[in-house]
Protein backbone atom coordinates (compact mmCIF):
# COMPACT_ATOMS: atom_id res chain seq x y z
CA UNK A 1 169.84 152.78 122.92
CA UNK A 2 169.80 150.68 126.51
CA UNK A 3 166.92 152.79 127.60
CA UNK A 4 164.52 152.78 124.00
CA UNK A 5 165.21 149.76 123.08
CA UNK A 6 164.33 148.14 126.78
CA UNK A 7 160.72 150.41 126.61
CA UNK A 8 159.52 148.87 123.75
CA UNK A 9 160.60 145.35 123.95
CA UNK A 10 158.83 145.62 127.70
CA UNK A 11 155.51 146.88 125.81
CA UNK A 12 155.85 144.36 122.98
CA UNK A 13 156.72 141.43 125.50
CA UNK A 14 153.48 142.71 128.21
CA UNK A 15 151.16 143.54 125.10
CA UNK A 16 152.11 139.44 123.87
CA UNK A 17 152.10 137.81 127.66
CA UNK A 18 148.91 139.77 127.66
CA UNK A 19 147.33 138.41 124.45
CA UNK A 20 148.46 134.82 125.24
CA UNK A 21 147.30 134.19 128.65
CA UNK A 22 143.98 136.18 128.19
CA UNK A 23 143.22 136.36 124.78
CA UNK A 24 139.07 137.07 125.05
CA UNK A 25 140.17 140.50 126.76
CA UNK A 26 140.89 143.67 125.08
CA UNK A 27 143.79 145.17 126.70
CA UNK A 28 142.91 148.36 125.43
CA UNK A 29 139.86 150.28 124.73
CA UNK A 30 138.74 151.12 120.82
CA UNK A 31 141.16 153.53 119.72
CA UNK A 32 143.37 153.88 122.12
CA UNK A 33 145.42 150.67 120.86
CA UNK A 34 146.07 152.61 117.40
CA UNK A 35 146.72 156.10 119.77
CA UNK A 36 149.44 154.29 121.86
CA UNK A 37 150.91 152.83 118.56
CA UNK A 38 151.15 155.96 116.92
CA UNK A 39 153.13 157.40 120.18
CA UNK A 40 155.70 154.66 120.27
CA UNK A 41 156.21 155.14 116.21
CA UNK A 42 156.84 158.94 117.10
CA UNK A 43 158.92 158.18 119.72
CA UNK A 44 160.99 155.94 117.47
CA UNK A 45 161.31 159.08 115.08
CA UNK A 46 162.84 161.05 117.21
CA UNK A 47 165.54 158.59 118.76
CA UNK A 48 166.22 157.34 115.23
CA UNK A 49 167.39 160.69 113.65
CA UNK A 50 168.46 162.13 117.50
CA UNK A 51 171.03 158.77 117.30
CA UNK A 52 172.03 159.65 113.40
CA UNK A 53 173.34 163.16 115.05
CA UNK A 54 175.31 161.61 117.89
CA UNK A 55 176.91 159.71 115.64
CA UNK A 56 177.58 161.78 112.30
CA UNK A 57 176.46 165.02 112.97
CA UNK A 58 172.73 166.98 111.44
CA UNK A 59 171.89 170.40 110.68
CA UNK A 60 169.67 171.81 113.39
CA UNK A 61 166.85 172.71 110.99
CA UNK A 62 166.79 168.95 109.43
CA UNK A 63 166.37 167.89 113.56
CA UNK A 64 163.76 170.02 114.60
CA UNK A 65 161.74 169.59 111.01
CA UNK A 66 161.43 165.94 112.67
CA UNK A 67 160.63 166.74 115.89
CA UNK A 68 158.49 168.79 114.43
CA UNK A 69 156.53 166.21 112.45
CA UNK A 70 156.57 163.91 115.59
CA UNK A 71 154.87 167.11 117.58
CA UNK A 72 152.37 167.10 115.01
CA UNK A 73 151.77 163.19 114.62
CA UNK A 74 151.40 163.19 118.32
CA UNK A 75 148.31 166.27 118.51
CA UNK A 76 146.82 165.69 115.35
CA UNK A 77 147.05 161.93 114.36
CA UNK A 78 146.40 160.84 118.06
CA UNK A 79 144.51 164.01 119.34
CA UNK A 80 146.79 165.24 122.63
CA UNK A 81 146.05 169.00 121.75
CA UNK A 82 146.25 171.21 124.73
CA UNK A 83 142.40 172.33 124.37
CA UNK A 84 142.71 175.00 127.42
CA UNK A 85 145.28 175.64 130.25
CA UNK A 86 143.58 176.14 133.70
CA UNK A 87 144.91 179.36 136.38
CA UNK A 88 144.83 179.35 140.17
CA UNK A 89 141.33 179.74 140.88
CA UNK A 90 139.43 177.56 138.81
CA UNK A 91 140.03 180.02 135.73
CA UNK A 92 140.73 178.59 132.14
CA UNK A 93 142.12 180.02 129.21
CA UNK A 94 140.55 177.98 126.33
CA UNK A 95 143.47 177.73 123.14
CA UNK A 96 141.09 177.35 120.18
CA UNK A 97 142.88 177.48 117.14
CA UNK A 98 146.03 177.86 119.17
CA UNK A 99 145.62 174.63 120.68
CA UNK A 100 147.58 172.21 118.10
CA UNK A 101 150.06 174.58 117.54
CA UNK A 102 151.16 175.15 121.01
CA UNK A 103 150.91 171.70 121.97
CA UNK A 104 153.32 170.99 119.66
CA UNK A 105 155.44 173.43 120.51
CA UNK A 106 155.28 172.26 124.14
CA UNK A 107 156.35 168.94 122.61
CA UNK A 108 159.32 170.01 120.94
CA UNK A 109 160.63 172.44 124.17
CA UNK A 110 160.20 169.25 126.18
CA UNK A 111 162.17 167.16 124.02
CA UNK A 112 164.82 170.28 123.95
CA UNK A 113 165.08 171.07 127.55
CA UNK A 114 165.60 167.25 128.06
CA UNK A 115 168.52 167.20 126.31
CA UNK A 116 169.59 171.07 127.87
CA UNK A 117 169.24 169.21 131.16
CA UNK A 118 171.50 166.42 129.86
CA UNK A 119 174.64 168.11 131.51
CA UNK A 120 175.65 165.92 134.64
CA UNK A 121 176.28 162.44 135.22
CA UNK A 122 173.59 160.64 136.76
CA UNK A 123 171.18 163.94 136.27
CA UNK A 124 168.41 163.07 133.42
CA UNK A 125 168.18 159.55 134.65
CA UNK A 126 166.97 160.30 138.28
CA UNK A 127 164.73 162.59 136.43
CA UNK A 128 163.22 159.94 134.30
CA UNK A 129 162.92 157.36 136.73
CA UNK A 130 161.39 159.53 139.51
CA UNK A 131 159.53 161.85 137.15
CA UNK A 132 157.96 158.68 135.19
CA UNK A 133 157.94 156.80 138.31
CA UNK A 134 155.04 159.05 139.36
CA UNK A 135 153.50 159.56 136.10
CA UNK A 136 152.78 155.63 136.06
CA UNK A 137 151.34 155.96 140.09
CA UNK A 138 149.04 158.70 138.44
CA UNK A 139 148.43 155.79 135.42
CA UNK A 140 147.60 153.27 138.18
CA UNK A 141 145.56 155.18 140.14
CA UNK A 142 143.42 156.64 137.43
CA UNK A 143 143.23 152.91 135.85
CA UNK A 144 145.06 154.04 132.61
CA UNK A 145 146.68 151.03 131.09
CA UNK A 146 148.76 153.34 128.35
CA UNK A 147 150.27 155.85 131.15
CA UNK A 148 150.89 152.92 133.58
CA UNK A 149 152.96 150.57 130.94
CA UNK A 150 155.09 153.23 128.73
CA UNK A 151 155.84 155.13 132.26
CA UNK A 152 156.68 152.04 134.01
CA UNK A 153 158.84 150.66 131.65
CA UNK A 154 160.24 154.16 131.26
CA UNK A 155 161.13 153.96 134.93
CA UNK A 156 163.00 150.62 135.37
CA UNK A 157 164.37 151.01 132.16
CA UNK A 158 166.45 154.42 133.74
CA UNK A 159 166.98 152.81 136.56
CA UNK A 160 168.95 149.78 134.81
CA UNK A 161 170.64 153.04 132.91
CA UNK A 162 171.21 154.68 136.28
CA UNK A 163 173.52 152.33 137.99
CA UNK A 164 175.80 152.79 134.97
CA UNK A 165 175.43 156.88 134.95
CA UNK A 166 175.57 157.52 138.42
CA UNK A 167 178.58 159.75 139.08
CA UNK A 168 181.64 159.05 137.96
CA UNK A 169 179.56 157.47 134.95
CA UNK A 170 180.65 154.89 132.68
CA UNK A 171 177.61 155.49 130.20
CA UNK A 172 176.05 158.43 128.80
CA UNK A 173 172.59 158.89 127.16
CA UNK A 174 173.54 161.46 124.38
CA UNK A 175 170.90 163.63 122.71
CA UNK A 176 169.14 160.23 121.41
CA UNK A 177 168.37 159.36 125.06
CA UNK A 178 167.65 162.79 126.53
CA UNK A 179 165.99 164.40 123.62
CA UNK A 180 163.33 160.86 122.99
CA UNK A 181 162.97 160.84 126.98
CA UNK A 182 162.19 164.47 126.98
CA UNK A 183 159.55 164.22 123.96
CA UNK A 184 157.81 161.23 125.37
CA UNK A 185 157.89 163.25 128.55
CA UNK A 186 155.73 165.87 127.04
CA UNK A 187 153.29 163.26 125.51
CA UNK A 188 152.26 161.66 128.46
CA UNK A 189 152.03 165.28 130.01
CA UNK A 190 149.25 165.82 127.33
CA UNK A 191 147.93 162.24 127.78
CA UNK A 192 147.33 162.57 130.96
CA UNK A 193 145.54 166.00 130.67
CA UNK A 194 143.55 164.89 128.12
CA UNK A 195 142.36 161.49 129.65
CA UNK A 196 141.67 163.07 132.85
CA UNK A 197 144.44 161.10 134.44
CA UNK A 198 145.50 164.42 136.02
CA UNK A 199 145.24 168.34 135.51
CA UNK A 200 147.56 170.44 133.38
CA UNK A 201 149.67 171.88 136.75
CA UNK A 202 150.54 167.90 137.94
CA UNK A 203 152.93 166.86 135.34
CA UNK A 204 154.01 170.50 135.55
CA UNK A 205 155.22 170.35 139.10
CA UNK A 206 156.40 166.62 138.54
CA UNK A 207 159.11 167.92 135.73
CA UNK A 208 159.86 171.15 137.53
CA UNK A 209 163.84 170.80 138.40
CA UNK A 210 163.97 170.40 134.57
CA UNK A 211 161.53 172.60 132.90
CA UNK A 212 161.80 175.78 135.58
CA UNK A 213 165.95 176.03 135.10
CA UNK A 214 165.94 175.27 131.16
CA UNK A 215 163.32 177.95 130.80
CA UNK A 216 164.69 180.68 133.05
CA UNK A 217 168.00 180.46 132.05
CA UNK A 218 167.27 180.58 128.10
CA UNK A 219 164.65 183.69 129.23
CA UNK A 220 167.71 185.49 130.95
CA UNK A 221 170.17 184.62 128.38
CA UNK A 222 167.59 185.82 125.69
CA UNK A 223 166.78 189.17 127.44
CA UNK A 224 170.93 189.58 127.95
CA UNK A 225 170.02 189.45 123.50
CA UNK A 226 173.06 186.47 123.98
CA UNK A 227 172.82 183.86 121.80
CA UNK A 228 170.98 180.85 123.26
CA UNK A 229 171.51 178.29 120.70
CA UNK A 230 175.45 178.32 121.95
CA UNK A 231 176.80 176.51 124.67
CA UNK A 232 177.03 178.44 128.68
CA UNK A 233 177.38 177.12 131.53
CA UNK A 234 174.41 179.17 133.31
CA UNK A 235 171.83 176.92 134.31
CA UNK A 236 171.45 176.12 138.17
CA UNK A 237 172.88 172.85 138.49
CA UNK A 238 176.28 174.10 136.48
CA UNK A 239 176.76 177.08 138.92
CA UNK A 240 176.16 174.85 141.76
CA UNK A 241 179.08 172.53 140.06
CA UNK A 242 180.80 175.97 139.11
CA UNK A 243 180.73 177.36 143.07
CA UNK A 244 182.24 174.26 144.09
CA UNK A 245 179.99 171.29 144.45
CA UNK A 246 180.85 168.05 143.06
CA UNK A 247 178.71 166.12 140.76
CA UNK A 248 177.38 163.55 143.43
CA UNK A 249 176.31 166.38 146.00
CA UNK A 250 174.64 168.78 143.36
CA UNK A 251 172.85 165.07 141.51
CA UNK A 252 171.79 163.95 144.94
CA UNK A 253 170.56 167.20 146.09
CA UNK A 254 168.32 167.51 142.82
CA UNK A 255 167.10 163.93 143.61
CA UNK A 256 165.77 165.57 147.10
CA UNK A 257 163.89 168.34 144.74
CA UNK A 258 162.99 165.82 142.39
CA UNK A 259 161.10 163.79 145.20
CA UNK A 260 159.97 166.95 147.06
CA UNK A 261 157.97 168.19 143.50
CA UNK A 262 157.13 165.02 142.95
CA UNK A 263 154.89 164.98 146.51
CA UNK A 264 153.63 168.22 146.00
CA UNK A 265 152.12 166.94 142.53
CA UNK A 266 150.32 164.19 144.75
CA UNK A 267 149.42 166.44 147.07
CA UNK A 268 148.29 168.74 144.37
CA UNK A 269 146.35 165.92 142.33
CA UNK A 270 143.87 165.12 145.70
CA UNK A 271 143.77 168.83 146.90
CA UNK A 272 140.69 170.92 146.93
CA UNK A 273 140.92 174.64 145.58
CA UNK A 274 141.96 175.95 148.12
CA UNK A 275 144.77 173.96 148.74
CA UNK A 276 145.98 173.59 145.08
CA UNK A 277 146.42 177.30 145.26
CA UNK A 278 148.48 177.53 148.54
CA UNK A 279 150.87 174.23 147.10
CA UNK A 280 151.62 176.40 144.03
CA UNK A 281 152.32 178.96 145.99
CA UNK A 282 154.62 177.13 148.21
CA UNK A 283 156.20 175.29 145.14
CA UNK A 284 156.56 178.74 143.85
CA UNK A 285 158.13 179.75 146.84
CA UNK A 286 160.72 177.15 146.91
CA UNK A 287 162.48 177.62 143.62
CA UNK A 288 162.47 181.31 144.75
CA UNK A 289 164.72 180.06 147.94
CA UNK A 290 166.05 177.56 145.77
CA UNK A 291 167.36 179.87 143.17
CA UNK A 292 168.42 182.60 146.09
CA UNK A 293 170.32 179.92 147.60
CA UNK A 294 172.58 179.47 144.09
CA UNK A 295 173.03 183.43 144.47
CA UNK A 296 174.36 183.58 148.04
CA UNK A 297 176.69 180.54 146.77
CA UNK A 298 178.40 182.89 143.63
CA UNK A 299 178.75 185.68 146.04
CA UNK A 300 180.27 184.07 148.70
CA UNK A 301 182.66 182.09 146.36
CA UNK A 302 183.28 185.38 144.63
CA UNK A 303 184.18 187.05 148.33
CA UNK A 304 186.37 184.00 149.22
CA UNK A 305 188.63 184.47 145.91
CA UNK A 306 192.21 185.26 146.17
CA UNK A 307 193.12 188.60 147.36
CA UNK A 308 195.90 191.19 147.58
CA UNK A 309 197.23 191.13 151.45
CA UNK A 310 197.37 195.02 152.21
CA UNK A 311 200.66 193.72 154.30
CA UNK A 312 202.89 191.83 152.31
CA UNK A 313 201.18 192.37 148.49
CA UNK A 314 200.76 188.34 148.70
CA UNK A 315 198.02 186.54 148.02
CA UNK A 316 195.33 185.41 150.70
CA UNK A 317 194.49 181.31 150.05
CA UNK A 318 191.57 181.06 151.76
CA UNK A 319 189.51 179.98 148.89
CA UNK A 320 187.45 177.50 148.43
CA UNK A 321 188.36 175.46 145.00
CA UNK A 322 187.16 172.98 142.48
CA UNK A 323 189.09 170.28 141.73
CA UNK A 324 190.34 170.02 137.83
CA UNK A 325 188.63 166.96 137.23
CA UNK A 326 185.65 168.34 138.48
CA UNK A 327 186.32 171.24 136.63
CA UNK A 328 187.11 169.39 133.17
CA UNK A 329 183.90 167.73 133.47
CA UNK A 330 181.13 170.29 133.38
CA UNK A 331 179.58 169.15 130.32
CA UNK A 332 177.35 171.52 128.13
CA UNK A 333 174.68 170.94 125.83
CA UNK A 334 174.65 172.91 122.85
C-alpha cells in the first residue's frame, strides 16, 4: 500500500504543480495523457483485487481473469502490443495477429514472476528501485515524460519501502506490492519498445535476475511434469539461502547482478551491431557462470554433510550449517 499509494499521489501532486505553475503548457502530448491514465487505472486493478487476496483469500482463476483484463486494457485500450521481437543480427520476427495476445501474456508472466521473486527480505525492492531506476534514465534520456515520472516515482517510492525491508525486515510487500510492481514492470517494458525509448532486449537485460530464474526454474520444474503452481524452494536465490548463505549476503550479491545487468542494458542501448551481439553474449555467458556457481555450491554442501567415520562409526562435523532462523525464514511464493 506504502509503495502504490506514494506512485500515484507523486503523479497526481507533479501532474497539479505542473498545471499550476505553467498552465499554457501541455505536459503531455495528444493522447498520451488519456494512454498514461488508462495505465495507472490498470495498475490500480491489479493492486486492488491482488490486496483483497492478501487479506481474505481469491480463487486463482477470479485473479488472473483480472490480470487478464488489465493485460488487455493495457495492449488494446492504450496500444502497447508487442508488434515484432527483434534477434541478434538485425533479424525480426513480426507477431501479426499474435501480437496482442502475447503481449498480454508477457504482461501477466511479469506481474507473476514479480510476485515468484517476492521470496527474500529486501529482494523485490532493490529490484524495483534499481530496475525502474534505469527505466526512468532511459525516460530522461529519450525525453519521455510518461517513462521518466511513473519510473521515478516507482524508484523512490521502493526505496522509502526498502529501508523498512532490508534484511531482517519489518515490512513486507505481499502479492499486492510484488504482483502491481511486476505488471507495471511489463508495461513500461512495452512502452518503451513501442515509443522508441529503447529496443525490446534493454528492459530485457534490465529485469534479468528476475525474469531468467522465475522462467528457468518453472521450465525445469515443468519438464520434471511437477506441479508448478505449488510452492518449492528451487529458484536460485533459495538454494543460495538453502547452501548456506544468509539473506543479507545472497540480497546484496543480487544487488551486484542487478547493477551489473543494469550497465550492460546501457551499454546495450548505445551499442552498434556488433557490439549488441557480443553484450548478449557475454550477459548470456554470465548467468551460465552464475547458475554453475549455485551448482558447485549444492555439491560441495552435499560433500561437506555429515558422514560415517570408517574408525569409530561416529559422525564427522565438519559441515557447514544454516542457522534455524535462517532456515525458518525461506519464504515461498505459491
Amino acid at each position: 500500500m506504502a509503495i502504490i499509494a506514494s506512485v500515484v499521489i507523486s503523479l497526481v501532486a507533479a501532474a497539479s504543480v505542473f498545471a499550476i505553475t505553467q498552465p499554457s503548457k501541455v505536459l503531455l502530448p495528444k493522447g498520451v495523457a488519456s494512454g498514461s491514465l488508462w495505465i495507472v487505472l490498470a495498475m490500480l486493478l491489479v493492486f486492488v483485487v491482488s490486496f483483497i487476496d492478501d487479506c481474505i483469500g481469491l480463487r486463482a482463476s477470479l485473479r488472473l481473469g483480472v490480470q487478464a483484463a488489465a493485460a488487455l486494457i493495457v495492449v488494446v485500450g492504450v496500444g502497447l502490443a508487442l508488434s515484432s521481437v527483434p534477434l541478434p543480427g538485425g533479424l525480426l520476427i513480426p507477431m501479426g495477429f499474435v501480437a496482442a495476445p502475447v503481449s498480454a501474456l508477457f504482461l501477466i508472466w511479469m506481474a507473476n514472476l514479480y510476485n515468484f521473486m517476492d521470496g527474500m527480505d529486501g529482494f523485490s525492492g532493490g529490484m524495483t528501485a534499481i530496475g525502474f531506476g534505469f527505466l526512468a534514465y532511459f525516460g530522461w534520456e529519450a525525453g519521455s515524460p510518461v517513462m521518466l515520472m511513473i519510473a521515478i516515482f516507482v524508484a523512490m517510492s521502493a526505496l522509502g519501502f526498502l529501508v523498512h525491508n532490508f534484511p531482517p525486515a519489518r515490512i513486507f510487500m505481499g502479492d499486492a506490492g510484488s504482483i502491481t510492481l511486476g505488471f507495471l514492470a511489463g508495461t513500461l517494458m512495452l512502452l518503451g519498445v513501442r515509443d522508441g525509448i529503447f529496443e525490446f532486449w534493454v528492459p530485457i537485460i534490465l529485469f534479468s535476475p528476475f525474469i531468467l530464474d522465475a522462467t528457468v526454474t518453472v521450465l525445469r520444474r515443468a519438464l520434471r511434469f511437477e506441479k508448478i503452481w505449488e510452492a518449492h524452494r528451487q529458484h536460485y536465490y533459495q538454494r543460495l539461502v538453502l547452501n548456506g548463505w544468509s539473506h543479507r549476503r545472497t540480497v546484496l550479491a543480487e544487488y551486484g547482478v542487478m547493477l551489473l545487468c543494469g550497465g550492460l542494458a546501457v551499454l546495450y542501448h548505445h551499442s552498434t551491431e556488433n557490439g549488441k551481439l557480443a553484450i548478449l553474449g557475454a550477459w548470456l555467458v554470465m548467468f551460465l557462470v552464475l547458475g554453475r556457481f549455485v551448482k558447485w555450491l549444492e555439491q560441495r554442501q552435499a560433500v561437506s554433510r555429515p558422514v560415517r567415520s570408517s574408525r569409530t562409526g561416529s559422525e564427522v562435523h565438519n559441515v557447514q550449517t544454516v542457522s534455524a532462523e535462517e532456515s525458518q525464514s525461506v519464504t515461498v511464493k505459491t
